[in-house]
Protein backbone atom coordinates (compact mmCIF):
# COMPACT_ATOMS: atom_id res chain seq x y z
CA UNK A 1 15.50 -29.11 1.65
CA UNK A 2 12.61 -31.46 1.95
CA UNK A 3 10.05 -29.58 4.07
CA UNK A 4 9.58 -32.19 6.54
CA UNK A 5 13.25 -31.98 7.88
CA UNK A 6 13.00 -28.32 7.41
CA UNK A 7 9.98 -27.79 10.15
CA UNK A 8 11.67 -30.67 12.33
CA UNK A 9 15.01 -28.34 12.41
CA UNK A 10 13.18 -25.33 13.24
CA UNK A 11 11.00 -26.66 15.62
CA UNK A 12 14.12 -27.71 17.34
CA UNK A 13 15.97 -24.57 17.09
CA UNK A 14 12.37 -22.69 18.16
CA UNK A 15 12.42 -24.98 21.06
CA UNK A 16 15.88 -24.23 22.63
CA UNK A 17 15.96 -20.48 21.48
CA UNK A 18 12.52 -19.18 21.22
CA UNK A 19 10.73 -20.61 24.13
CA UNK A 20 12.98 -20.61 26.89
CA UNK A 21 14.35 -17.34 25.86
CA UNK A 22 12.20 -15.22 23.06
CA UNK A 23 8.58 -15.40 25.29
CA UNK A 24 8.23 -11.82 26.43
CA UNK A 25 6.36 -8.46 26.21
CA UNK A 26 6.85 -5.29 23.81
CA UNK A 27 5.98 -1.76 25.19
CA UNK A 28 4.65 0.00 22.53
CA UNK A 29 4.62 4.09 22.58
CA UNK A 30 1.32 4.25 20.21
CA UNK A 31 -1.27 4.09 22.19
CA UNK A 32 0.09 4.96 25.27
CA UNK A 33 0.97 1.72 27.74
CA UNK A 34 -0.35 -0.31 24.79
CA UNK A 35 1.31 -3.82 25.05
CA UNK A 36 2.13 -6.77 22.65
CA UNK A 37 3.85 -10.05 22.45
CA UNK A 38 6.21 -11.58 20.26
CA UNK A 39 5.51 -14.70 18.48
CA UNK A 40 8.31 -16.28 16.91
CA UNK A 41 7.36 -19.89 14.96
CA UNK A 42 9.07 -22.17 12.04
CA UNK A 43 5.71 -21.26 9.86
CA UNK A 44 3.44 -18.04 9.67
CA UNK A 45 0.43 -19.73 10.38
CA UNK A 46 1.77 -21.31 13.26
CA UNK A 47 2.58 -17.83 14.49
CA UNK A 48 -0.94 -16.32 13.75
CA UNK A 49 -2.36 -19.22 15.17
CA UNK A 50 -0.90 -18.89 18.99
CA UNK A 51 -1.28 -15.23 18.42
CA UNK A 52 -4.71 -15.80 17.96
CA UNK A 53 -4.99 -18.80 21.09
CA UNK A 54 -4.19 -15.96 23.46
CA UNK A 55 -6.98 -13.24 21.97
CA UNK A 56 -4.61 -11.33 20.18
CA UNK A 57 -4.04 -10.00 16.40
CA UNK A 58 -0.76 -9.26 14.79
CA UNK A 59 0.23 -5.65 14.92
CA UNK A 60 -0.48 -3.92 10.94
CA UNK A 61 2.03 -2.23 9.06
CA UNK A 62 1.30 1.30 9.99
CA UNK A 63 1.56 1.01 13.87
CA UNK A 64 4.88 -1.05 13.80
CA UNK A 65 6.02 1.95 11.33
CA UNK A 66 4.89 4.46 14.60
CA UNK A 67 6.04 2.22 17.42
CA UNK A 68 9.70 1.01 15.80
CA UNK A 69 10.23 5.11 14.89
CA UNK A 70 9.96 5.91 18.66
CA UNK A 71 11.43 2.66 20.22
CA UNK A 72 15.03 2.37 21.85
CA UNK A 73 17.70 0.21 20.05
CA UNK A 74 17.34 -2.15 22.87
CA UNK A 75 13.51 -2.74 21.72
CA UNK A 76 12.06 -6.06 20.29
CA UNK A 77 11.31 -4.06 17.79
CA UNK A 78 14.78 -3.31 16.21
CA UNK A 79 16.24 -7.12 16.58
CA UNK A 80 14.20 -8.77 13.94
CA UNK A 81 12.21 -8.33 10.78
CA UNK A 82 8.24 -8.74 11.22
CA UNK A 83 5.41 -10.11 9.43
CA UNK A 84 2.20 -8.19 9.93
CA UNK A 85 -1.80 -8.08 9.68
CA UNK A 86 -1.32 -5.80 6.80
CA UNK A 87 -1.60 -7.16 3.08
CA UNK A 88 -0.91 -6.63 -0.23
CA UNK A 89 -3.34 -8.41 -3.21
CA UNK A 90 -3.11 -8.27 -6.87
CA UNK A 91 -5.86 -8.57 -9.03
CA UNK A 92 -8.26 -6.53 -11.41
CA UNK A 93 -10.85 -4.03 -10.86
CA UNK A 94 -14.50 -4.75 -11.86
CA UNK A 95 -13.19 -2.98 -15.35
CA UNK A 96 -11.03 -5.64 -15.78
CA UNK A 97 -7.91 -2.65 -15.28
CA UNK A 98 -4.72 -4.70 -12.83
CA UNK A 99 -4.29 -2.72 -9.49
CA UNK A 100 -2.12 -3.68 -6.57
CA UNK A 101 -3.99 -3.48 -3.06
CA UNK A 102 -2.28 -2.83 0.30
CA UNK A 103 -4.61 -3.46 3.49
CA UNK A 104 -3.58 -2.48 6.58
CA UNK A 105 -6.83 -4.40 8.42
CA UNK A 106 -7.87 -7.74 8.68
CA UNK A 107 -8.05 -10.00 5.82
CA UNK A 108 -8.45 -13.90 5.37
CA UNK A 109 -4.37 -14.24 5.23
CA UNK A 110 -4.94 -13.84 9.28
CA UNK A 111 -6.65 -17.04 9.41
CA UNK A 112 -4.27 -19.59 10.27
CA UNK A 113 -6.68 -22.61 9.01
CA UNK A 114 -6.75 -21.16 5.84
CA UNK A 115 -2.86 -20.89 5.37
CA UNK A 116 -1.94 -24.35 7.33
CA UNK A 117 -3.29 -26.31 4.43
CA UNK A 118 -1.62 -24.25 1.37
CA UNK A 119 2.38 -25.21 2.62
CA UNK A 120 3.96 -27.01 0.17
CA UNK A 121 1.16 -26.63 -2.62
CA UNK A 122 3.14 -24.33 -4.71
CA UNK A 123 1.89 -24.10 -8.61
CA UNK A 124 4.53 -22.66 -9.36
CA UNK A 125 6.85 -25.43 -8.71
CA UNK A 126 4.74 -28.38 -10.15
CA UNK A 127 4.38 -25.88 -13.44
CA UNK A 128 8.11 -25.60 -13.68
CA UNK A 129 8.79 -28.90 -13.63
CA UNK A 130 5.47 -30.38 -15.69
CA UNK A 131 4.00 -31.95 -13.12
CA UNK A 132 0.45 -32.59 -12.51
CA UNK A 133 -1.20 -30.01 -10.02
CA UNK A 134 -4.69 -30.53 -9.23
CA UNK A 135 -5.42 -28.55 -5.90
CA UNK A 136 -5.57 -25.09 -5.01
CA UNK A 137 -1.93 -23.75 -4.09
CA UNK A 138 0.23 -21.43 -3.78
CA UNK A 139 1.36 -19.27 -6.70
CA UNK A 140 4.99 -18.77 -6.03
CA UNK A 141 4.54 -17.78 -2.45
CA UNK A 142 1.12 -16.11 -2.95
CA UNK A 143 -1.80 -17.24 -1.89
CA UNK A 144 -5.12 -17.12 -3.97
CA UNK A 145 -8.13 -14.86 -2.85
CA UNK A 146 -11.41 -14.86 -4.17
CA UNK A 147 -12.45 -11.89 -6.48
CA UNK A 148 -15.42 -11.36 -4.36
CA UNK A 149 -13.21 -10.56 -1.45
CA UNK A 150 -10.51 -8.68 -3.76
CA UNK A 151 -13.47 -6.38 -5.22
CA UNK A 152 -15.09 -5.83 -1.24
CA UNK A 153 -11.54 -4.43 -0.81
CA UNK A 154 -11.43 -2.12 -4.20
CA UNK A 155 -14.82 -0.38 -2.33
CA UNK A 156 -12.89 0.47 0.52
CA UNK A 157 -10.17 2.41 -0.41
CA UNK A 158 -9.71 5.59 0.38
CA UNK A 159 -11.10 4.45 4.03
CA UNK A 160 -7.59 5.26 5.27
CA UNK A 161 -6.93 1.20 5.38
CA UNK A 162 -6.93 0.39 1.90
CA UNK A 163 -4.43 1.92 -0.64
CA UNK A 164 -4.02 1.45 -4.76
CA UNK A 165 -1.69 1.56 -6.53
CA UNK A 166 -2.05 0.98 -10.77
CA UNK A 167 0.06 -2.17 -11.72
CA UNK A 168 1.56 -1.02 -14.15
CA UNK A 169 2.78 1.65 -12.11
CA UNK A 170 4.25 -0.48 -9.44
CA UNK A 171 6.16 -2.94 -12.12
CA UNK A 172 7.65 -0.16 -14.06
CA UNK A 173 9.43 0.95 -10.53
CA UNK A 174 12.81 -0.81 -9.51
CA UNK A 175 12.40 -3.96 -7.13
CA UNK A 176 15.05 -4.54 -5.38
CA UNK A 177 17.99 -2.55 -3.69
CA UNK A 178 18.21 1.03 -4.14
CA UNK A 179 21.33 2.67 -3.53
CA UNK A 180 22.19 6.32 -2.61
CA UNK A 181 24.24 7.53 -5.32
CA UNK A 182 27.66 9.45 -5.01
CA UNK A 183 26.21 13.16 -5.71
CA UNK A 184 22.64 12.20 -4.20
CA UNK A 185 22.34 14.20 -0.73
CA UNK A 186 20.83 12.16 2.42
CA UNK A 187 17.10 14.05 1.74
CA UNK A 188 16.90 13.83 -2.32
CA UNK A 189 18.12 9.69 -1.24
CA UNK A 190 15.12 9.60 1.10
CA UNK A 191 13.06 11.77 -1.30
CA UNK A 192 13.36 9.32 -3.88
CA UNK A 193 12.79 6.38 -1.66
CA UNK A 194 9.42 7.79 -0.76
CA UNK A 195 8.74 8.61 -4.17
CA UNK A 196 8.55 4.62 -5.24
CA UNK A 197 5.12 3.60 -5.91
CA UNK A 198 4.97 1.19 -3.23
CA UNK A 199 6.45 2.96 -0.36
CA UNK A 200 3.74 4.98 1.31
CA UNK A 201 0.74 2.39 0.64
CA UNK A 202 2.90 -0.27 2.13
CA UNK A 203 3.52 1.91 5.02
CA UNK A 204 0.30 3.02 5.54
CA UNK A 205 1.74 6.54 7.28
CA UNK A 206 2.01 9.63 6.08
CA UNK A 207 5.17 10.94 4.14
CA UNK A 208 6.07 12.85 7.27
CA UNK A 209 6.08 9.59 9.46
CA UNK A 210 7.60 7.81 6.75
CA UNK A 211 10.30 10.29 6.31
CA UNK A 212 10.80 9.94 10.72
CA UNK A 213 11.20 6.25 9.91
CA UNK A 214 13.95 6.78 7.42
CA UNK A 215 15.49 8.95 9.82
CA UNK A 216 15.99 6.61 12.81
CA UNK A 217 16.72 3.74 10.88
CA UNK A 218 19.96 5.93 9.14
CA UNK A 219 20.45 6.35 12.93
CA UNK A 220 20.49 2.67 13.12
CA UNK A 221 22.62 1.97 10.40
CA UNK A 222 24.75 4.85 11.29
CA UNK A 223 24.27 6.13 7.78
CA UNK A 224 21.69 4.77 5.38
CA UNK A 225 23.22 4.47 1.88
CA UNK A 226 20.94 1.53 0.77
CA UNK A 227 17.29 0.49 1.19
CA UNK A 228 15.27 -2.21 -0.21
CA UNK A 229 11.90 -2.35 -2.10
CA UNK A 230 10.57 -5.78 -2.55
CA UNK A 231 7.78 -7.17 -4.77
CA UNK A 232 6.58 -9.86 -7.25
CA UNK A 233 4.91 -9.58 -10.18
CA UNK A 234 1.40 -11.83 -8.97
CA UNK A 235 -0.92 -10.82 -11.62
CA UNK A 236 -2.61 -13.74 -12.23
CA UNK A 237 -6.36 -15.01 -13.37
CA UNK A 238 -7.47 -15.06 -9.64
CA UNK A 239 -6.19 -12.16 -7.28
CA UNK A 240 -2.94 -13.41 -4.90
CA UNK A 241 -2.31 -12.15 -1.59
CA UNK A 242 1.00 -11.57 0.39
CA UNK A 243 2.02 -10.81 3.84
CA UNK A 244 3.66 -7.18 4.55
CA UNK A 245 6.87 -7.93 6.15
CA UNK A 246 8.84 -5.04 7.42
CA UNK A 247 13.04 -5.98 7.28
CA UNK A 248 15.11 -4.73 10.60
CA UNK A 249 17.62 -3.35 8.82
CA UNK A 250 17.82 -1.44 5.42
CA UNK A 251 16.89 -4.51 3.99
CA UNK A 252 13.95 -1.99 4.19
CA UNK A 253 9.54 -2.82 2.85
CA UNK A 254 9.07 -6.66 1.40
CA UNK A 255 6.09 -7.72 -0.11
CA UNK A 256 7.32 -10.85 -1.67
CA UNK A 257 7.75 -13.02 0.75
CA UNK A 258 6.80 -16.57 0.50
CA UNK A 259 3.77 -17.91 3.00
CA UNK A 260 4.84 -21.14 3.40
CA UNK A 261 8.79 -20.18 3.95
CA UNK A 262 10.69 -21.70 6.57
CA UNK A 263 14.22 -20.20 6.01
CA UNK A 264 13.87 -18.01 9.15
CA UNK A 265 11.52 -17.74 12.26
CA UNK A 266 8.48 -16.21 11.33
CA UNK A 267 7.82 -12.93 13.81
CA UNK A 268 4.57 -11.38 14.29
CA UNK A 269 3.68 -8.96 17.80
CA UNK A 270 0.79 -9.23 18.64
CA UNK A 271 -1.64 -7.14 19.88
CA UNK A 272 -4.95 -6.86 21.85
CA UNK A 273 -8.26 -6.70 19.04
CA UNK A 274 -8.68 -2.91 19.46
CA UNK A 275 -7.17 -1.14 16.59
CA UNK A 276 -6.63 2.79 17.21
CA UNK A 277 -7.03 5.28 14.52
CA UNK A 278 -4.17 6.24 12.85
CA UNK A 279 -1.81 8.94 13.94
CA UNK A 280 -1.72 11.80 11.27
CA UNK A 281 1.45 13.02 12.09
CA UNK A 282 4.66 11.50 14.06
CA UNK A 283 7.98 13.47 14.56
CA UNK A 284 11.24 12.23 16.23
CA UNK A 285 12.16 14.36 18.59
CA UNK A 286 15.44 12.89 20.31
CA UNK A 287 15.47 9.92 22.79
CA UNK A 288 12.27 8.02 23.52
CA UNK A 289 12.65 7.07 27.54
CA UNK A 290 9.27 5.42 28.18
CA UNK A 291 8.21 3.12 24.28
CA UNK A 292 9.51 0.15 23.10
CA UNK A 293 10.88 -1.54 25.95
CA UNK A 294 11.41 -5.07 26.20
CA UNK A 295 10.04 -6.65 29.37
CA UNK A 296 11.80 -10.26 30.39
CA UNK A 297 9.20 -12.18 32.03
């Protein structure tokens, strides 16, 4: 569909749906009393861009992880799939050796004025088709970084924000669905699903909060028998960058989502600027009264 009419239909569906129903709050449990706001938009930037109007950021990977584990069904949390301030970049090391980065901070895929201007400029699709490409684009959904940001990044990992993981490594692993098979038991399912290469970085928790996730969502799903890993293969010249997006359902961790899509409103909550450290350790224990609330204003 032409992308004109696409944005026209979902700014009309956005109007109707989102505004005059969608504009409210999102008690979060970590911090305590910590609030955010959904922003629901045809286009990413568009979404990062009111977010960042009202003096907010998008919540990262790690604390929607935290919050979603100890929010009621009935939270904001648990209706839709979210984009996030955390990223994942592809590129080489100094050595010249491919690593995959996840970045659970701020990087320049926040910046709404940097990702306005790259819809529609997809290589990837002028390539396929021989056409002449001149400008900076998109490469399949990915946006290009500079390698003097991607190699800032390499320096910080191990800072508790910034993960690696060796590319080979990653692209060896399934992508795609994984499914619990007939003899597996419920943990050696979730052990495996942990053991992918791309599951804790993405996460950005530690395998006993990503285990508590696994657990609630099965409680979601009444019994979780599937769960997806998602990535694309964006090794490229230059180092590409992706949005984390974390599914609602089993649909499960996607990191190959496009940045200019506009098959589906584009969520983000966002957050006041502080950014608390990480929790070391989260553990369900039963019903969570006071977290994750939805507040109709």
């Amino acid at each position: 569909m032409d992308l004109g009419v696409c944005n026209l239909i979902k700014r009309f569906i956005n109007f109707f749906f989102i505004d005059l129903i969608m504009d409210f709050n999102v008690r979060l449990t970590y911090p305590t009393l910590w609030r955010g706001k959904v922003y629901a938009e045809a286009y990413l930037d568009e979404a990062l861009e009111k977010c960042a109007q009202e003096g907010k950021r998008a919540l990262n990977m790690p604390e929607l992880i935290q919050n979603k584990t100890a929010a009621p069904w009935a939270s904001a949390l648990w209706q839709w799939g979210y984009f996030t301030q955390s990223a994942q970049i592809t590129g080489r090391t100094k050595a010249g050796t491919p690593i995959v980065l996840y970045i659970h901070d701020e990087t320049q895929l926040d910046d709404a004025t940097y990702l306005r201007p790259l819809r529609g400029l997809d290589l990837t699709y002028y390539a396929i088709r021989g056409l002449p490409w001149e400008q900076e684009g998109l490469h399949d959904g990915a946006a290009p970084m500079s390698t003097e940001i991607f190699n800032r990044l390499e320096e910080r990992v191990g800072d508790g924000k910034v993960f690696a993981v060796d590319h080979a490594r990653l692209h060896a692993a399934r992508s795609g669905i994984m499914q619990r098979q007939e003899r597996e038991s419920t943990e050696e399912f979730y052990t495996r699903i942990l053991a992918h290469p791309q599951t804790i970085p993405f996460m950005g928790v530690s395998e006993k909060d990503a285990m508590s996730y696994l657990i609630r969502l099965s409680e979601w799903s009444a019994e979780l028998r599937s769960f997806g890993i998602h990535y694309s293969n964006d090794l490229r010249d230059q180092p590409l960058g992706r949005k984390l997006f974390l599914n609602w359902s089993a649909k499960g961790i996607d990191s190959q989502r496009h940045l200019d899509s506009c098959s589906g409103d584009q969520h983000i909550i966002g957050v006041e600027g502080f950014q608390p450290p990480l929790k070391e350790t989260y553990t369900v224990t039963g019903n969570v009264v006071d977290g994750g609330l939805v507040d109709f204003n």
